[in-house]
N, C-alpha and C. Protein backbone atom coordinates (compact mmCIF):
# COMPACT_ATOMS: atom_id res chain seq x y z
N UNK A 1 28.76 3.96 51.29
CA UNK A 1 27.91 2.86 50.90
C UNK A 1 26.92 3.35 49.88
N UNK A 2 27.04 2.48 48.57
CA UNK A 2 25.88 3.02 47.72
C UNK A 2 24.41 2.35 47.62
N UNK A 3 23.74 3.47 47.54
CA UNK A 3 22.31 2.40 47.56
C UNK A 3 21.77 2.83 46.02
N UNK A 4 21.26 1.53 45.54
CA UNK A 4 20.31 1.60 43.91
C UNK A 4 20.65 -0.30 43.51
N UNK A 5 20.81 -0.74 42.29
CA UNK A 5 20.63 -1.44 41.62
C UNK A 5 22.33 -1.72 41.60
N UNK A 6 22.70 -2.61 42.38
CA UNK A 6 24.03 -3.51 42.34
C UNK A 6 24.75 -2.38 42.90
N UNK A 7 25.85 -2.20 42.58
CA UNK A 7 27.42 -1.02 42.60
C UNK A 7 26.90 0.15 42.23
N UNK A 8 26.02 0.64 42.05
CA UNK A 8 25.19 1.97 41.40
C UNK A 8 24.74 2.58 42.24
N UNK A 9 24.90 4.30 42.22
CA UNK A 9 24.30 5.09 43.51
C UNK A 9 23.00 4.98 42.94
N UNK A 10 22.18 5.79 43.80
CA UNK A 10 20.75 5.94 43.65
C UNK A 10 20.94 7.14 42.77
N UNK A 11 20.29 7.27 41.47
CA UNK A 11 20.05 8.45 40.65
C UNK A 11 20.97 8.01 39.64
N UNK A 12 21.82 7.25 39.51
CA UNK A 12 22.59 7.19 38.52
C UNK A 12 22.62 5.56 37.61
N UNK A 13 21.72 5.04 37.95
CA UNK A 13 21.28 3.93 37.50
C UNK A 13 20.37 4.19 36.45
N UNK A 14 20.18 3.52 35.44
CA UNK A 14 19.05 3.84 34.15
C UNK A 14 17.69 3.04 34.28
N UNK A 15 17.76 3.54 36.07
CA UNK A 15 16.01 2.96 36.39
C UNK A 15 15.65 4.33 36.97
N UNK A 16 14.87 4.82 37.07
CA UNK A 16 14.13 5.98 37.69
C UNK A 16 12.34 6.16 37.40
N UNK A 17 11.93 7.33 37.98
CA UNK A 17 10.41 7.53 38.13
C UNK A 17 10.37 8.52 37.03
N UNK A 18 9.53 8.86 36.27
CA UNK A 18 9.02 9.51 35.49
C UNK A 18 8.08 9.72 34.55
N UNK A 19 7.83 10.67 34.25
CA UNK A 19 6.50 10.79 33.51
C UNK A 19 6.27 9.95 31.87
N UNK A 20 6.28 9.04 31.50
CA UNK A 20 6.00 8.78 30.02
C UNK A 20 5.17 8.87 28.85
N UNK A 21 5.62 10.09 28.10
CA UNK A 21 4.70 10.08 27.27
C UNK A 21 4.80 9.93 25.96
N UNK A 22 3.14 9.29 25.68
CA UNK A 22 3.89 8.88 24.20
C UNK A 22 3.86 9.88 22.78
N UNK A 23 4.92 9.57 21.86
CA UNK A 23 4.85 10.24 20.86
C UNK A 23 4.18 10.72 20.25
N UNK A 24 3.29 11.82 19.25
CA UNK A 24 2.45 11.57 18.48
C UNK A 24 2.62 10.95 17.51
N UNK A 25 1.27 10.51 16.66
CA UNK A 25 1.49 9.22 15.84
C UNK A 25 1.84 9.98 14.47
N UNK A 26 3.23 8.93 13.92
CA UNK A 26 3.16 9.77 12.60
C UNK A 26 1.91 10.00 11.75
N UNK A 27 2.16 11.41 10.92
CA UNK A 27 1.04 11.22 9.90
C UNK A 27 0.47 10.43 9.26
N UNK A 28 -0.74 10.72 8.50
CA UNK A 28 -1.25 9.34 8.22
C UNK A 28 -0.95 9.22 6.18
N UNK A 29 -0.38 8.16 5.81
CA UNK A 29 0.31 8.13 4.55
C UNK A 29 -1.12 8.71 3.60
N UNK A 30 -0.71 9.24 2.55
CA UNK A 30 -1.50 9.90 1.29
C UNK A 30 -2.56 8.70 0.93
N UNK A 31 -3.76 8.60 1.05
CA UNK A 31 -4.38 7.75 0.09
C UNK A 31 -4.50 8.11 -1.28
N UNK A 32 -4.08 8.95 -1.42
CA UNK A 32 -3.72 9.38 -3.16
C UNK A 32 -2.46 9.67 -3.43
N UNK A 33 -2.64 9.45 -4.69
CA UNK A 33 -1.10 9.74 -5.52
C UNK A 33 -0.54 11.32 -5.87
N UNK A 34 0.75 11.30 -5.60
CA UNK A 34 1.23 12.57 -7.07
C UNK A 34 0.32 12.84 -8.01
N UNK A 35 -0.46 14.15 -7.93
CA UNK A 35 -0.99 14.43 -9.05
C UNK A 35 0.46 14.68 -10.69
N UNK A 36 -0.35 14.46 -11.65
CA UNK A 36 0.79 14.37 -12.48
C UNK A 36 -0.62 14.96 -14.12
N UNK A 37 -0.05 16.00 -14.37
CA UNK A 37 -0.73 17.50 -15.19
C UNK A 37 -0.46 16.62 -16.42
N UNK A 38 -1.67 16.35 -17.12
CA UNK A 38 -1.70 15.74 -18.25
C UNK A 38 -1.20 16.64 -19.36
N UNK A 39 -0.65 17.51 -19.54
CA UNK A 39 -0.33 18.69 -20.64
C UNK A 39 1.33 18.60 -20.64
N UNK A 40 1.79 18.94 -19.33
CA UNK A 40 2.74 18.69 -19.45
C UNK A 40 3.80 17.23 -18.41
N UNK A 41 2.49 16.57 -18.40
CA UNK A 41 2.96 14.91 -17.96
C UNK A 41 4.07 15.39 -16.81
N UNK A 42 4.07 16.01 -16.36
CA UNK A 42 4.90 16.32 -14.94
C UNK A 42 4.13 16.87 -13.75
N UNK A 43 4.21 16.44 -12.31
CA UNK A 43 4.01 16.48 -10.65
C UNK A 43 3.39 18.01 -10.74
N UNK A 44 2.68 18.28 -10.44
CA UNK A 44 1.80 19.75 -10.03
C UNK A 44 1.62 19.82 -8.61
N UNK A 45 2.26 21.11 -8.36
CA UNK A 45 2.03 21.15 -6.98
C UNK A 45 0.71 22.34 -6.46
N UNK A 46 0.61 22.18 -5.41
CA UNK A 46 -0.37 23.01 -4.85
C UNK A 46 0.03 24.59 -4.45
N UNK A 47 -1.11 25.62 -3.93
CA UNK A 47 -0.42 26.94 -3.77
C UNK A 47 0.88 26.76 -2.56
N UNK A 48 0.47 25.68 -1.88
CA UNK A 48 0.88 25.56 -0.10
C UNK A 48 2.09 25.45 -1.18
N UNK A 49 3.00 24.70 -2.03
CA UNK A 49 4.01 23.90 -2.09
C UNK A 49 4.11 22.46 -1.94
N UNK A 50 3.00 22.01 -1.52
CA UNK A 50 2.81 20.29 -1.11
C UNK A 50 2.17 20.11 -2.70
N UNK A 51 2.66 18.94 -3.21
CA UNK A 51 2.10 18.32 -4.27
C UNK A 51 0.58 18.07 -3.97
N UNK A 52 -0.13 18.33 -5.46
CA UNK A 52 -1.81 18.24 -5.55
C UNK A 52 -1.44 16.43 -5.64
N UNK A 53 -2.83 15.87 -5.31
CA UNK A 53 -3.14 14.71 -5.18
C UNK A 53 -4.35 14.26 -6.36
N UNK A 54 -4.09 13.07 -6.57
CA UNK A 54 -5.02 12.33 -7.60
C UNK A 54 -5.35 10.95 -7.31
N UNK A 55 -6.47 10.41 -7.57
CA UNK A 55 -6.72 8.80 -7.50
C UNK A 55 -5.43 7.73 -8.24
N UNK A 56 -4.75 6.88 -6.89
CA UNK A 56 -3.67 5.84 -7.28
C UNK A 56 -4.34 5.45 -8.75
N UNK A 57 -5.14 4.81 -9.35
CA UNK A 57 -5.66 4.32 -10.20
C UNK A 57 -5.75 5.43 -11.47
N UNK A 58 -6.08 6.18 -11.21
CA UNK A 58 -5.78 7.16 -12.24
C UNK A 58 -4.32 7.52 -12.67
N UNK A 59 -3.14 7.89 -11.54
CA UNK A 59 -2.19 7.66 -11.80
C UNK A 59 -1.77 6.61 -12.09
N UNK A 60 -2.18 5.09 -12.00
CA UNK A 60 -1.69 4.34 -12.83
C UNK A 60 -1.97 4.01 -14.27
N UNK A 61 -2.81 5.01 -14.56
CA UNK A 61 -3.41 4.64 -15.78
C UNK A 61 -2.70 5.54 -16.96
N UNK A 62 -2.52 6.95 -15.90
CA UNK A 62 -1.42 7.69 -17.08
C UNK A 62 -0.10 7.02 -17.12
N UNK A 63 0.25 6.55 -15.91
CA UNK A 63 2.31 5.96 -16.10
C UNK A 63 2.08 4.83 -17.29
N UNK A 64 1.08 3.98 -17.02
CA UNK A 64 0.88 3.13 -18.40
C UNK A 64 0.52 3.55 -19.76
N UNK A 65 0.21 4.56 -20.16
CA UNK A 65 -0.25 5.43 -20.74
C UNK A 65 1.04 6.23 -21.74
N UNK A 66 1.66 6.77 -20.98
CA UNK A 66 2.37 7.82 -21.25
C UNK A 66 3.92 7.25 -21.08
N UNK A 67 4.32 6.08 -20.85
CA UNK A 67 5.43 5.32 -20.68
C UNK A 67 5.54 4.61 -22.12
N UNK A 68 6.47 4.94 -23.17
CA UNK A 68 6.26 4.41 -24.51
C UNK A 68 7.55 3.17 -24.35
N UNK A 69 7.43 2.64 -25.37
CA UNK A 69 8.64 1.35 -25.33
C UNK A 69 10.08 2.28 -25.68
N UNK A 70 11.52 1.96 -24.98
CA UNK A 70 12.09 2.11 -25.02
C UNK A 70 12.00 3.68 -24.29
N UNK A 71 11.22 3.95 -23.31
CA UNK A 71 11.65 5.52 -23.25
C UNK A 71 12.09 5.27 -21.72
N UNK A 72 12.15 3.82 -21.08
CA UNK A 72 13.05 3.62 -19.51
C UNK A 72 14.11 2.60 -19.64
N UNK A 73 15.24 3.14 -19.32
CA UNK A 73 16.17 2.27 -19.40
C UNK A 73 15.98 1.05 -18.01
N UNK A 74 15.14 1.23 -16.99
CA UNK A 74 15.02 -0.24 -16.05
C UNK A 74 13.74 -0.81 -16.39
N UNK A 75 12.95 0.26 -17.08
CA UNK A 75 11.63 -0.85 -17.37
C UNK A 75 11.37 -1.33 -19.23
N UNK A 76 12.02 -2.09 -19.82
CA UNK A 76 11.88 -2.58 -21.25
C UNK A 76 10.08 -2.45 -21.53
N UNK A 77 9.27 -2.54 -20.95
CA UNK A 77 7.86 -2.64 -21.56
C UNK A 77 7.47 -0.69 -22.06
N UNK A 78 6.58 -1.12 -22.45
CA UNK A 78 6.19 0.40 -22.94
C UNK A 78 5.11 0.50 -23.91
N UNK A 79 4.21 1.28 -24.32
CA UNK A 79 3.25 1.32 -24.64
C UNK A 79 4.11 1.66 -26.29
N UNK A 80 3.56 0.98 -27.55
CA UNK A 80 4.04 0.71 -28.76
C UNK A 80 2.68 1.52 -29.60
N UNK A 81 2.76 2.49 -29.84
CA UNK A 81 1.66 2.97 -30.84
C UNK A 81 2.24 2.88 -32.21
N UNK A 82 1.42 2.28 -33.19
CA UNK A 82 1.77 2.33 -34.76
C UNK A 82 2.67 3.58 -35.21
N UNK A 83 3.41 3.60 -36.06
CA UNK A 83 4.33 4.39 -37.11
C UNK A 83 3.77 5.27 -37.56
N UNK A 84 2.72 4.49 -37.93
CA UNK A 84 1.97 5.56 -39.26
C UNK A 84 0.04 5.42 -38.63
N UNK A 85 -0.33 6.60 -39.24
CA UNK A 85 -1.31 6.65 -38.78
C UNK A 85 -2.55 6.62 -40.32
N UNK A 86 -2.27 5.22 -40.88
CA UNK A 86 -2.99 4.68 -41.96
C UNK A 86 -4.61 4.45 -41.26
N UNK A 87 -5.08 3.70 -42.31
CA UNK A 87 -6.41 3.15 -41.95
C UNK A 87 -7.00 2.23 -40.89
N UNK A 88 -5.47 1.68 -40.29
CA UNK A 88 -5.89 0.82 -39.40
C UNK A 88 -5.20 1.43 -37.90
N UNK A 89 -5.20 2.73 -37.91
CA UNK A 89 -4.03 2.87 -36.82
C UNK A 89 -5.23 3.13 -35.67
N UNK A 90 -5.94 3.12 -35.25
CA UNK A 90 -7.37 3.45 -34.61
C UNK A 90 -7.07 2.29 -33.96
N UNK A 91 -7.56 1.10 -34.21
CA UNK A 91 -7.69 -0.23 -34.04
C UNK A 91 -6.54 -1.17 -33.68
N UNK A 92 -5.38 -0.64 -34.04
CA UNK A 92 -3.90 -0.89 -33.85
C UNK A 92 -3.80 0.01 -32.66
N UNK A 93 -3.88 1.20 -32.07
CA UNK A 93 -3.72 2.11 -30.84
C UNK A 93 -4.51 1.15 -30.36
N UNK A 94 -5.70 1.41 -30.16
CA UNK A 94 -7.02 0.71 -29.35
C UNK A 94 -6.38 -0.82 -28.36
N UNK A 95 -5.96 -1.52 -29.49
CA UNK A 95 -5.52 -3.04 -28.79
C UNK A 95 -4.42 -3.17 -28.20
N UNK A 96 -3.37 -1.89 -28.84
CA UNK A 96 -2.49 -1.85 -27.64
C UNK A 96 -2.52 -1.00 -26.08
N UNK A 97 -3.68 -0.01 -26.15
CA UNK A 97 -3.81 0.55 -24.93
C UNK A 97 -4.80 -0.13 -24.32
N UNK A 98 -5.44 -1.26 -24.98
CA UNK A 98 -5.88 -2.34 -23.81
C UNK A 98 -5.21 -3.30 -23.66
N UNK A 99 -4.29 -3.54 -24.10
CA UNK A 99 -2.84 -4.79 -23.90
C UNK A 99 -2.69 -4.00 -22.61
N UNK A 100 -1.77 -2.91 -22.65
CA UNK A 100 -1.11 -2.08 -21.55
C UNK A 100 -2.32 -1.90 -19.93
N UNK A 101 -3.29 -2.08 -20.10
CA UNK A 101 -4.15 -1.74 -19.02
C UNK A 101 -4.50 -2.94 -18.62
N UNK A 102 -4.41 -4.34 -19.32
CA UNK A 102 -4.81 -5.95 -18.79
C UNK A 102 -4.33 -5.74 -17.19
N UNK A 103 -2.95 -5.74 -16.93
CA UNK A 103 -2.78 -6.26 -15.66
C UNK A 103 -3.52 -5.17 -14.53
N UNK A 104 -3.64 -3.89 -14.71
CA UNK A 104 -4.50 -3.12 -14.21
C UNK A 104 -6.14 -4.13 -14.10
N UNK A 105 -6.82 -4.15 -15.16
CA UNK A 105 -7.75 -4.93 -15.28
C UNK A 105 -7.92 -6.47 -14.38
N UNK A 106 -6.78 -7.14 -14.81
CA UNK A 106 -6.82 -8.31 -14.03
C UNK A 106 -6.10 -8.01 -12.59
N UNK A 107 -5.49 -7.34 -11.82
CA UNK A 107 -5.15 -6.75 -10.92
C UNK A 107 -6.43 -5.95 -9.85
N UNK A 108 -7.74 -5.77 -10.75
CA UNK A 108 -9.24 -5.33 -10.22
C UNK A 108 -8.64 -4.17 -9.54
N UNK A 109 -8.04 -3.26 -10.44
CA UNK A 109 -8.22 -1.94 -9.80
C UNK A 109 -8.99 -1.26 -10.67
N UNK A 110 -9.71 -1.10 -11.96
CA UNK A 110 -10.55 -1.17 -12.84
C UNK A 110 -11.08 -1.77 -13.79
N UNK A 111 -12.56 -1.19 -14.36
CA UNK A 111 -13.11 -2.04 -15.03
C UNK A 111 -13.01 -1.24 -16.24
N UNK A 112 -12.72 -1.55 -17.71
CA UNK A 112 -12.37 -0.43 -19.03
C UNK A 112 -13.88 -0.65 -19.36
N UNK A 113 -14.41 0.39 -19.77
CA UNK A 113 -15.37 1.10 -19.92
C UNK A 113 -15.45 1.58 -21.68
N UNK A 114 -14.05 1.85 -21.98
CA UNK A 114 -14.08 2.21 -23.36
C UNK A 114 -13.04 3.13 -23.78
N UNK A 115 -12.11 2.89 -24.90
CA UNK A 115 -11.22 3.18 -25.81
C UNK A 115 -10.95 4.09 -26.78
N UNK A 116 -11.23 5.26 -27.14
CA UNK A 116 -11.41 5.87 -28.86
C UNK A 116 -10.44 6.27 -28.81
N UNK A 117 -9.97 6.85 -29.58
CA UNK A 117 -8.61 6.99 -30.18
C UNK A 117 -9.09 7.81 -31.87
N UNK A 118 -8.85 9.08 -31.24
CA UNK A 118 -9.05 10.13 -32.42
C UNK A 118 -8.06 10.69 -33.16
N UNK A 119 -7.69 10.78 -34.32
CA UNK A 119 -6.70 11.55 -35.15
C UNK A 119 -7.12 12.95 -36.08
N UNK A 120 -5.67 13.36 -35.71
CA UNK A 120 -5.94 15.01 -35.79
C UNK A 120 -5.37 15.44 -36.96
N UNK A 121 -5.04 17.06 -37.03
CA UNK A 121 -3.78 17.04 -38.43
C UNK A 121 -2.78 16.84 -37.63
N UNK A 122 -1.59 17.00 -38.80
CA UNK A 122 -0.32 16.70 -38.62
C UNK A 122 0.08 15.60 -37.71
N UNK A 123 -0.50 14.50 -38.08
CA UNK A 123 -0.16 13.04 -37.11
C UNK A 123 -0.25 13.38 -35.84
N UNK A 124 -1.31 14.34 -35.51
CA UNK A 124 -1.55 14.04 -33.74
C UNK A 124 -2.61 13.00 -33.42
N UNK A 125 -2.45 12.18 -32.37
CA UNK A 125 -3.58 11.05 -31.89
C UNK A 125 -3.81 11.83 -30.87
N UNK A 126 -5.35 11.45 -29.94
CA UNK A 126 -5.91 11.83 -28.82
C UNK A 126 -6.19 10.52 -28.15
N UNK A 127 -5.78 10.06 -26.79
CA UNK A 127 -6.15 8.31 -26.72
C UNK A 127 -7.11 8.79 -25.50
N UNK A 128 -8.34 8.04 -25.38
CA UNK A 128 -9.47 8.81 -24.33
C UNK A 128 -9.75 7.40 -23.86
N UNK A 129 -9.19 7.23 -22.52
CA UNK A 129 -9.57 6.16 -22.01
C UNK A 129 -10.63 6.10 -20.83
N UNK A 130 -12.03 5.68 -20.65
CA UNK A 130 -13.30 5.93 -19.85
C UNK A 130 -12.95 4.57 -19.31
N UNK A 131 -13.03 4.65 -17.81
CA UNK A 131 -12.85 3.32 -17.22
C UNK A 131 -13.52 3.36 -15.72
N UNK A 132 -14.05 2.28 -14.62
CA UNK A 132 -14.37 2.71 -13.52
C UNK A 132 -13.22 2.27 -12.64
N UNK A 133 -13.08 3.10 -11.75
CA UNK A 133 -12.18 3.00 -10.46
C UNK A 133 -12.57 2.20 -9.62
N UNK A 134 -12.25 0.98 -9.27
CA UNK A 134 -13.06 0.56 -8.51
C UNK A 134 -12.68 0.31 -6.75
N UNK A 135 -11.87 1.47 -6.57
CA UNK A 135 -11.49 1.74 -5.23
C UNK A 135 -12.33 2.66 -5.13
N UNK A 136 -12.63 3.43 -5.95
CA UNK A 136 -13.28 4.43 -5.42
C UNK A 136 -14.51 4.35 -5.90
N UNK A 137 -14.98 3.56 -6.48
CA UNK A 137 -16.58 3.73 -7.65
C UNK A 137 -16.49 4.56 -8.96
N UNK A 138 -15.91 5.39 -9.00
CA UNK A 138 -15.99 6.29 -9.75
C UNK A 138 -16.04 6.04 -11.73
N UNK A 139 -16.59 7.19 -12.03
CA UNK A 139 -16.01 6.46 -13.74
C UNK A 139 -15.42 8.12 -13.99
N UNK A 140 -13.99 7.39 -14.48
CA UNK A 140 -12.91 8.47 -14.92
C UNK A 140 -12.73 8.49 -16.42
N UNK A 141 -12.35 9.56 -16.70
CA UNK A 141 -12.13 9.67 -18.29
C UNK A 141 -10.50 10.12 -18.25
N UNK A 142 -9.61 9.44 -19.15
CA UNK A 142 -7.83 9.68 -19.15
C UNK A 142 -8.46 10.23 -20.88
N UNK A 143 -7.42 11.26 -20.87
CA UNK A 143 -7.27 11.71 -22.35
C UNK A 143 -5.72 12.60 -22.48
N UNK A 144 -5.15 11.96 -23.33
CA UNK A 144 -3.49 11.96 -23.59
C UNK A 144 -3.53 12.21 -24.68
């Protein structure tokens, strides 16, 4: 004669006494981003091997930044800097790296603060973007 839960001996039924304990809780997700090394626009990691960390907002400011038109084949948008770097290319950079930062802007993850855009020899630009974070308070300076 079996004794437990219907036709089931005792012990072999998937009811029993025991201790339950609970899991620990997974880690807690990064409030910061992939740091990402403005020199050579690629992930920097730390001594440990774990990637260094940076403000989300800052990393979004270089992927918009440093993402030119035509350089992703799933994303068509891209930051369009002038050809030539004539008399008006200052002012032509300028309005397009605040085109590229609007939805950031209207999105209130910052407030732009300010734009320059310096030229060097041999057709190098410097784009220095001063803006506040406003997750964090902070006022950051991007320079690409």
């Amino acid at each position: 004669m079996a004794f437990g839960a219907g036709n089931i001996a005792v012990g072999q039924a998937p009811f029993g006494l025991g201790v339950y304990t609970m899991p620990p809780p997974p880690p807690a997700p990064a409030r910061d981003a992939a740091y990402i090394d403005p020199a050579t626009r690629d992930y920097a990691l730390r001594a440990d091997g774990e990637l260094a960390r940076m403000p989300t907002t800052r990393q979004q400011v270089m992927l918009v930044l440093t993402q030119l038109v035509g350089s992703s084949t799933v994303d068509p948008s891209g930051t369009a800097l002038p050809d030539r770097m004539d008399e008006r290319f200052a002012a032509s950079a300028s309005t397009e790296v605040r085109s590229r930062l609007q939805p950031l802007i209207v999105g209130r993850a910052l407030t732009l603060e300010g734009v320059d855009i310096e030229t060097g020899d041999y057709g190098r630009a410097l784009v220095i973007v001063r803006y506040r974070d406003l997750a964090t308070g902070r006022s950051e300076t991007v320079r690409l």
